[in-house]
C-alpha atoms as a PDB file:
ATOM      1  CA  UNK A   1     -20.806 -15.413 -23.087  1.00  0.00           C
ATOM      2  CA  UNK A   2     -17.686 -16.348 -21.164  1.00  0.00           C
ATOM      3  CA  UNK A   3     -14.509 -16.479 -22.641  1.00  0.00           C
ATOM      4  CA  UNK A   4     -11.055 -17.852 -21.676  1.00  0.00           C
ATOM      5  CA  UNK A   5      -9.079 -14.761 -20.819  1.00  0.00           C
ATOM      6  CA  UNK A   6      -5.828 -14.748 -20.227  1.00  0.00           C
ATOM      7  CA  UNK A   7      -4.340 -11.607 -20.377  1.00  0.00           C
ATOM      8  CA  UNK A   8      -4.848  -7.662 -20.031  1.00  0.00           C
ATOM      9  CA  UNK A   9      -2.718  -4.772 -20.640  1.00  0.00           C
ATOM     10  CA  UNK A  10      -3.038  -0.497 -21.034  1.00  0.00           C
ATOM     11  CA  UNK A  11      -1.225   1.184 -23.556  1.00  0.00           C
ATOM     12  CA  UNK A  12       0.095   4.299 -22.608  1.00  0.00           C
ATOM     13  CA  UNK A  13      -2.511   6.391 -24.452  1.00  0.00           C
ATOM     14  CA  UNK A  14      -5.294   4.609 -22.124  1.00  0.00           C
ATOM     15  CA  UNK A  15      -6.582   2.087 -24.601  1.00  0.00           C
ATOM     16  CA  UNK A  16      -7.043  -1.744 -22.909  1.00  0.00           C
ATOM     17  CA  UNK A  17      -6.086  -4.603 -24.304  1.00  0.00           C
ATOM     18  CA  UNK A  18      -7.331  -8.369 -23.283  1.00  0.00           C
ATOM     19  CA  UNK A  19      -6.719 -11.413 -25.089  1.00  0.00           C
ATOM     20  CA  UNK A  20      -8.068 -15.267 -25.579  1.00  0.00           C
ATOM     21  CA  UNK A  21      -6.846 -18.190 -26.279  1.00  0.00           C
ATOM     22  CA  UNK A  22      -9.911 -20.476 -26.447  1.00  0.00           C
ATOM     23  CA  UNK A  23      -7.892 -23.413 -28.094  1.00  0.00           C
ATOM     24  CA  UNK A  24      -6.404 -21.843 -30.808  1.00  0.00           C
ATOM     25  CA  UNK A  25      -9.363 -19.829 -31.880  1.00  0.00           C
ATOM     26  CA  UNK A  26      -8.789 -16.428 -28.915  1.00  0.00           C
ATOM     27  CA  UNK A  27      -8.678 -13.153 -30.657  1.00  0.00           C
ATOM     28  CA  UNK A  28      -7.062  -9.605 -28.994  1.00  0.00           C
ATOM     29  CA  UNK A  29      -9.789  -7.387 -28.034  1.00  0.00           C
ATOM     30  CA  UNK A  30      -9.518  -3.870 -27.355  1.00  0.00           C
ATOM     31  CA  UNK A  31     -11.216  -1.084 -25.755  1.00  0.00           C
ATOM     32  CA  UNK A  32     -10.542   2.337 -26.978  1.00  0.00           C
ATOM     33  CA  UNK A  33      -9.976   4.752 -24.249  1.00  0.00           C
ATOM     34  CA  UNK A  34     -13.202   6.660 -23.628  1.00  0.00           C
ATOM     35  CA  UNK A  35     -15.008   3.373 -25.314  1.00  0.00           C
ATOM     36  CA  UNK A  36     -17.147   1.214 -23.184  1.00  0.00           C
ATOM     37  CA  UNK A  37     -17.015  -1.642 -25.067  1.00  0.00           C
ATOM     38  CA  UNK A  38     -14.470  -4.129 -25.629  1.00  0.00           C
ATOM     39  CA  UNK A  39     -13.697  -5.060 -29.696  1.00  0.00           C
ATOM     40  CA  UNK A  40     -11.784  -7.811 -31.711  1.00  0.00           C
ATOM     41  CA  UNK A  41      -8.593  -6.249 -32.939  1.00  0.00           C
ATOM     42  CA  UNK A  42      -9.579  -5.586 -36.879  1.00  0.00           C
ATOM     43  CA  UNK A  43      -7.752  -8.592 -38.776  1.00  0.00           C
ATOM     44  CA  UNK A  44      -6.517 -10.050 -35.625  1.00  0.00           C
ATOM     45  CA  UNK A  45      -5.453 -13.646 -36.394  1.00  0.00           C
ATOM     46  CA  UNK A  46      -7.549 -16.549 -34.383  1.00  0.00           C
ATOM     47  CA  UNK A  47      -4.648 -17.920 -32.093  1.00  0.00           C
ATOM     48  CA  UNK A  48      -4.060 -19.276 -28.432  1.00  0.00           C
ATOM     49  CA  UNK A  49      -2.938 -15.745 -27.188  1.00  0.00           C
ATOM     50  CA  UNK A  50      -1.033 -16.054 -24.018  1.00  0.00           C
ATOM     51  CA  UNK A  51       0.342 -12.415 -23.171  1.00  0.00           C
ATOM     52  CA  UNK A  52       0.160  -8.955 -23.597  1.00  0.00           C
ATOM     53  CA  UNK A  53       2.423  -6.112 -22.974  1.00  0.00           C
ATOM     54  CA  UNK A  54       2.225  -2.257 -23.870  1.00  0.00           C
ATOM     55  CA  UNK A  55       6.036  -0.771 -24.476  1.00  0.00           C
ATOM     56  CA  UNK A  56       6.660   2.958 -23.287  1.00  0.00           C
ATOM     57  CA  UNK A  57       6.245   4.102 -27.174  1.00  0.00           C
ATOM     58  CA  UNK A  58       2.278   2.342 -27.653  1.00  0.00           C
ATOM     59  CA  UNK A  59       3.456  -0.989 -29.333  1.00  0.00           C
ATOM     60  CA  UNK A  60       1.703  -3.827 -28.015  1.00  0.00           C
ATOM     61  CA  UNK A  61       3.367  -7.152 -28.140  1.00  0.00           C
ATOM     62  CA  UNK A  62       1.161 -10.283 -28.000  1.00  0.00           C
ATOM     63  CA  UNK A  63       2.226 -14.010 -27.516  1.00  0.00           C
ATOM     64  CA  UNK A  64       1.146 -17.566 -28.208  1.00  0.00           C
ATOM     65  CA  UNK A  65       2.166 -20.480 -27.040  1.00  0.00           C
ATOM     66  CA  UNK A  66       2.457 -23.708 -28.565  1.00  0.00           C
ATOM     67  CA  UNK A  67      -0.551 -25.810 -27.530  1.00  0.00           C
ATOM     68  CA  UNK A  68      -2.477 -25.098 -30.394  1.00  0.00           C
ATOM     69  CA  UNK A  69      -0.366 -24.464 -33.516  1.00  0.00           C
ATOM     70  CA  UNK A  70       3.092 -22.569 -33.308  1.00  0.00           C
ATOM     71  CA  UNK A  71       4.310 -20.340 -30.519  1.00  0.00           C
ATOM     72  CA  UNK A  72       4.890 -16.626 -31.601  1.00  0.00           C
ATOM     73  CA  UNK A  73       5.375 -12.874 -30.688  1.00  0.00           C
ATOM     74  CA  UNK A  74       3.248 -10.217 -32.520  1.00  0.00           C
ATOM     75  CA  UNK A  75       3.879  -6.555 -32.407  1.00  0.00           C
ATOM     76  CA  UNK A  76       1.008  -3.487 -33.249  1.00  0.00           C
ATOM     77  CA  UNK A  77       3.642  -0.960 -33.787  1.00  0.00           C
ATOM     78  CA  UNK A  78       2.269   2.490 -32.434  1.00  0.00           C
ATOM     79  CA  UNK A  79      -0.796   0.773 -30.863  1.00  0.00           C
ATOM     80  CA  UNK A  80      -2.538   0.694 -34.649  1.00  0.00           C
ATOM     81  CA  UNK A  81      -2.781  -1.278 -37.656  1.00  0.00           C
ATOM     82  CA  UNK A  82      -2.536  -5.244 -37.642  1.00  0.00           C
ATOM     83  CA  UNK A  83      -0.544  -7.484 -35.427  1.00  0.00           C
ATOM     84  CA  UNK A  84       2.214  -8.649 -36.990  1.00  0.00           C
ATOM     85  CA  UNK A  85       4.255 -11.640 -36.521  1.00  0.00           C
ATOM     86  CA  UNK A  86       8.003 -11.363 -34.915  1.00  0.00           C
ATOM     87  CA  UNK A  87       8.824 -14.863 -35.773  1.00  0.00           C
ATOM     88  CA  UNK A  88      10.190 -16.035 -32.704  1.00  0.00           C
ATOM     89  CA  UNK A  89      10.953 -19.103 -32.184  1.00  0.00           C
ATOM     90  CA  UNK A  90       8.647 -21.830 -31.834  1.00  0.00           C
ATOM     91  CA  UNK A  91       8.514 -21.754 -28.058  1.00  0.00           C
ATOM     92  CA  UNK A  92       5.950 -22.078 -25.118  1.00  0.00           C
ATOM     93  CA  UNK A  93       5.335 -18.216 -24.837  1.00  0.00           C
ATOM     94  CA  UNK A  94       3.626 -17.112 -22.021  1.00  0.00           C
ATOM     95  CA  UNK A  95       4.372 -13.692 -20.119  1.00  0.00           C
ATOM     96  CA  UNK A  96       5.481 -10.174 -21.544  1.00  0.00           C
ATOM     97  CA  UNK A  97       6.587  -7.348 -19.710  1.00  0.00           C
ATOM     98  CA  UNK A  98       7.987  -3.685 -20.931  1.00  0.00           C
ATOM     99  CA  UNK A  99      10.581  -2.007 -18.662  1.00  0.00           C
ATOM    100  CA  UNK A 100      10.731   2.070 -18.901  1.00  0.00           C
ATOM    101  CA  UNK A 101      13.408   1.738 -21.515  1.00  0.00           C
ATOM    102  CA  UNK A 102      11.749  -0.136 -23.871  1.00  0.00           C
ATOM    103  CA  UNK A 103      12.862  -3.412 -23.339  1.00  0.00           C
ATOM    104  CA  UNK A 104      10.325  -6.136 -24.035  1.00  0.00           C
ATOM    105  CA  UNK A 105      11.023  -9.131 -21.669  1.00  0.00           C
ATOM    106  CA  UNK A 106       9.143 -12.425 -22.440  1.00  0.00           C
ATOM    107  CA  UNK A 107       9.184 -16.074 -19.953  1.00  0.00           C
ATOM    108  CA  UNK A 108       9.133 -19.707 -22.217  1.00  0.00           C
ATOM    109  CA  UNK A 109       7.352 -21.793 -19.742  1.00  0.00           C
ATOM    110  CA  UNK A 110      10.086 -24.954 -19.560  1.00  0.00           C
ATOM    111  CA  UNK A 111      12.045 -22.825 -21.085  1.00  0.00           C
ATOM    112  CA  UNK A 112      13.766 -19.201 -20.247  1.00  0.00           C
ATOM    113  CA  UNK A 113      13.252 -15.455 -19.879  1.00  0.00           C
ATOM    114  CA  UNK A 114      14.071 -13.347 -23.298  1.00  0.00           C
ATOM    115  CA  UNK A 115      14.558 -10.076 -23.777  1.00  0.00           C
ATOM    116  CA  UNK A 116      14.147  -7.604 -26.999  1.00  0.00           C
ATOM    117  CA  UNK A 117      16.527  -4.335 -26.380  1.00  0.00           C
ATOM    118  CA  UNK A 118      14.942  -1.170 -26.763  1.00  0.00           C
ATOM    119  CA  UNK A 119      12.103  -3.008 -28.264  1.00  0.00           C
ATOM    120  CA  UNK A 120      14.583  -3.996 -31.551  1.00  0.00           C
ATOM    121  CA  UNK A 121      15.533  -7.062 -33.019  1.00  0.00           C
ATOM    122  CA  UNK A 122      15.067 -11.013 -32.037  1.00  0.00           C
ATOM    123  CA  UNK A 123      14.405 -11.957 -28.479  1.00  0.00           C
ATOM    124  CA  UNK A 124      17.695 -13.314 -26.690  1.00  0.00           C
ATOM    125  CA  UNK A 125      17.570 -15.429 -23.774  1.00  0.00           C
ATOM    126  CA  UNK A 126      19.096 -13.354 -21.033  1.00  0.00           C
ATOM    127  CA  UNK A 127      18.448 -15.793 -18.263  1.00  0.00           C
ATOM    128  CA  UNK A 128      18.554 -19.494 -18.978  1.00  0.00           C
ATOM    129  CA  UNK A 129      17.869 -21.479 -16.158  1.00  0.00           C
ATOM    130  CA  UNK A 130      14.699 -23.743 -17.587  1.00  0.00           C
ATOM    131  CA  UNK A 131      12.274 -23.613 -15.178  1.00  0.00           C
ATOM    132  CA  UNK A 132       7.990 -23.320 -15.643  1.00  0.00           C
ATOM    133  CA  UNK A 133       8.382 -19.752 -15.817  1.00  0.00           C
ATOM    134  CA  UNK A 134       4.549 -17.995 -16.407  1.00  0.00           C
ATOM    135  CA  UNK A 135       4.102 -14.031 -16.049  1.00  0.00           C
ATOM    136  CA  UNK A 136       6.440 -11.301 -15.692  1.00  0.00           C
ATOM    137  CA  UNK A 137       6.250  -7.880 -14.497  1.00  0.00           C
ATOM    138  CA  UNK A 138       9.080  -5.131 -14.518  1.00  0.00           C
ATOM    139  CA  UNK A 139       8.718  -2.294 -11.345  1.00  0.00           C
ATOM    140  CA  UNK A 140       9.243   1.493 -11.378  1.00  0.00           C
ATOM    141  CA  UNK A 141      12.775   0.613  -9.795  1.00  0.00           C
ATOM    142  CA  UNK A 142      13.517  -1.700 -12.645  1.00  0.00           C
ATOM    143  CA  UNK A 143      13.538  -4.899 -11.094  1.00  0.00           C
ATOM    144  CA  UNK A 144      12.157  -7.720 -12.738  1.00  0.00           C
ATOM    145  CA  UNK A 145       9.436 -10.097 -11.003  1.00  0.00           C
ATOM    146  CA  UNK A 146       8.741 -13.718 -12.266  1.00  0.00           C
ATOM    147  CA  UNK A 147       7.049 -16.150 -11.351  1.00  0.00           C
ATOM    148  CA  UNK A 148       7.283 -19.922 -11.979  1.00  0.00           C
ATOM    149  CA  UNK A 149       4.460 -22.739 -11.664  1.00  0.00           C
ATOM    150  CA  UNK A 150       4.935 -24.782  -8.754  1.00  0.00           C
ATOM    151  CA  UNK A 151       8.049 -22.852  -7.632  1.00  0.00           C
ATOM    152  CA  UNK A 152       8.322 -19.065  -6.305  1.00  0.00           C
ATOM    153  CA  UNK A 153       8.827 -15.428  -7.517  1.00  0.00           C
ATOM    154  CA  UNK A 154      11.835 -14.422  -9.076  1.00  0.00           C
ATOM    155  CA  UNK A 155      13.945 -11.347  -8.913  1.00  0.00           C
ATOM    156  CA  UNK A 156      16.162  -9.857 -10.830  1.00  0.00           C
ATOM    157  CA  UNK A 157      18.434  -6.396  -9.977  1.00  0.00           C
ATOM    158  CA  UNK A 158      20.109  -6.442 -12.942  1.00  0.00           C
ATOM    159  CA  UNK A 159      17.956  -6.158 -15.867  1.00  0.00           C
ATOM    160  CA  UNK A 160      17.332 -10.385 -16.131  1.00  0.00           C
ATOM    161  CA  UNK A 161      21.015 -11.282 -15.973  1.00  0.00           C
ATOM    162  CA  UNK A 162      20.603 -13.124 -12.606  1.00  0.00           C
ATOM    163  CA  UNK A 163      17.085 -13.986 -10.925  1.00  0.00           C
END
């Protein structure tokens, strides 16, 4: 049947990712590269996923925002065991986006844009002008593209310091 997706990603090794968030009760599917079938992620928690990134080295982050139960980021380190939680702060999670470097950028819709360096430690806000930010993307060049609900697309030069 249908489902309420919301998000896709590829890891570098060629396996997809998609998520659900189905209030509070979307699971992280993914389809193993030479697979033709999509899967639930093996104890993958029932959540309202958001947002999916794969870093440079195969983690995949996932997020959830707070409209059903507590917003979160998740990491599958290497791509392979269980998602595990980050705890973030509570917050309206709702894009991801790896650069080359391994920086793991994340939007807060009313909120700001975060960033974890070199895919290590909490998520710091390195932009924090609240707006209704939604997805993210990071280009070849570097420069990161945002994009805010009921506003325009956002770009920054200088690795998120200024949009």
């Amino acid at each position: 049947g249908a489902l309420d997706w919301r998000d896709i990603c590829v890891a570098p090794n060629g396996d997809v990712y998609a998520c659900t968030s189905n209030s509070g009760n979307g699971y992280i599917y993914v389809k193993a590269r030479g697979d033709d079938t999509f899967h639930v992620v093996q104890n993958c928690p029932a959540k309202n996923w958001k947002a999916l990134c794969a870093a440079p080295n195969g983690d995949i982050y996932a997020a959830i925002d707070t409209t059903v139960g507590t917003g979160d980021i998740y990491i599958r380190t290497g791509g392979s065991g269980d998602f595990a939680s980050l705890s973030e702060a509570d917050r309206y999670w709702f894009g991801l986006a790896a650069d080359s470097s391994g920086n793991i950028y994340a939007t807060n819709y009313g909120g700001y844009i975060y960033k974890r360096t070199s895919g290590a430690g909490s998520f710091t806000a390195v932009y924090s002008s609240a707006k209704n930010w939604t997805k993210i993307a990071v280009a070849d060049n570097g420069y990161i593209y945002a994009c805010v609900t009921g506003g325009d697309i956002w770009v920054s030069t200088d690795g998120g310091t200024s949009f």
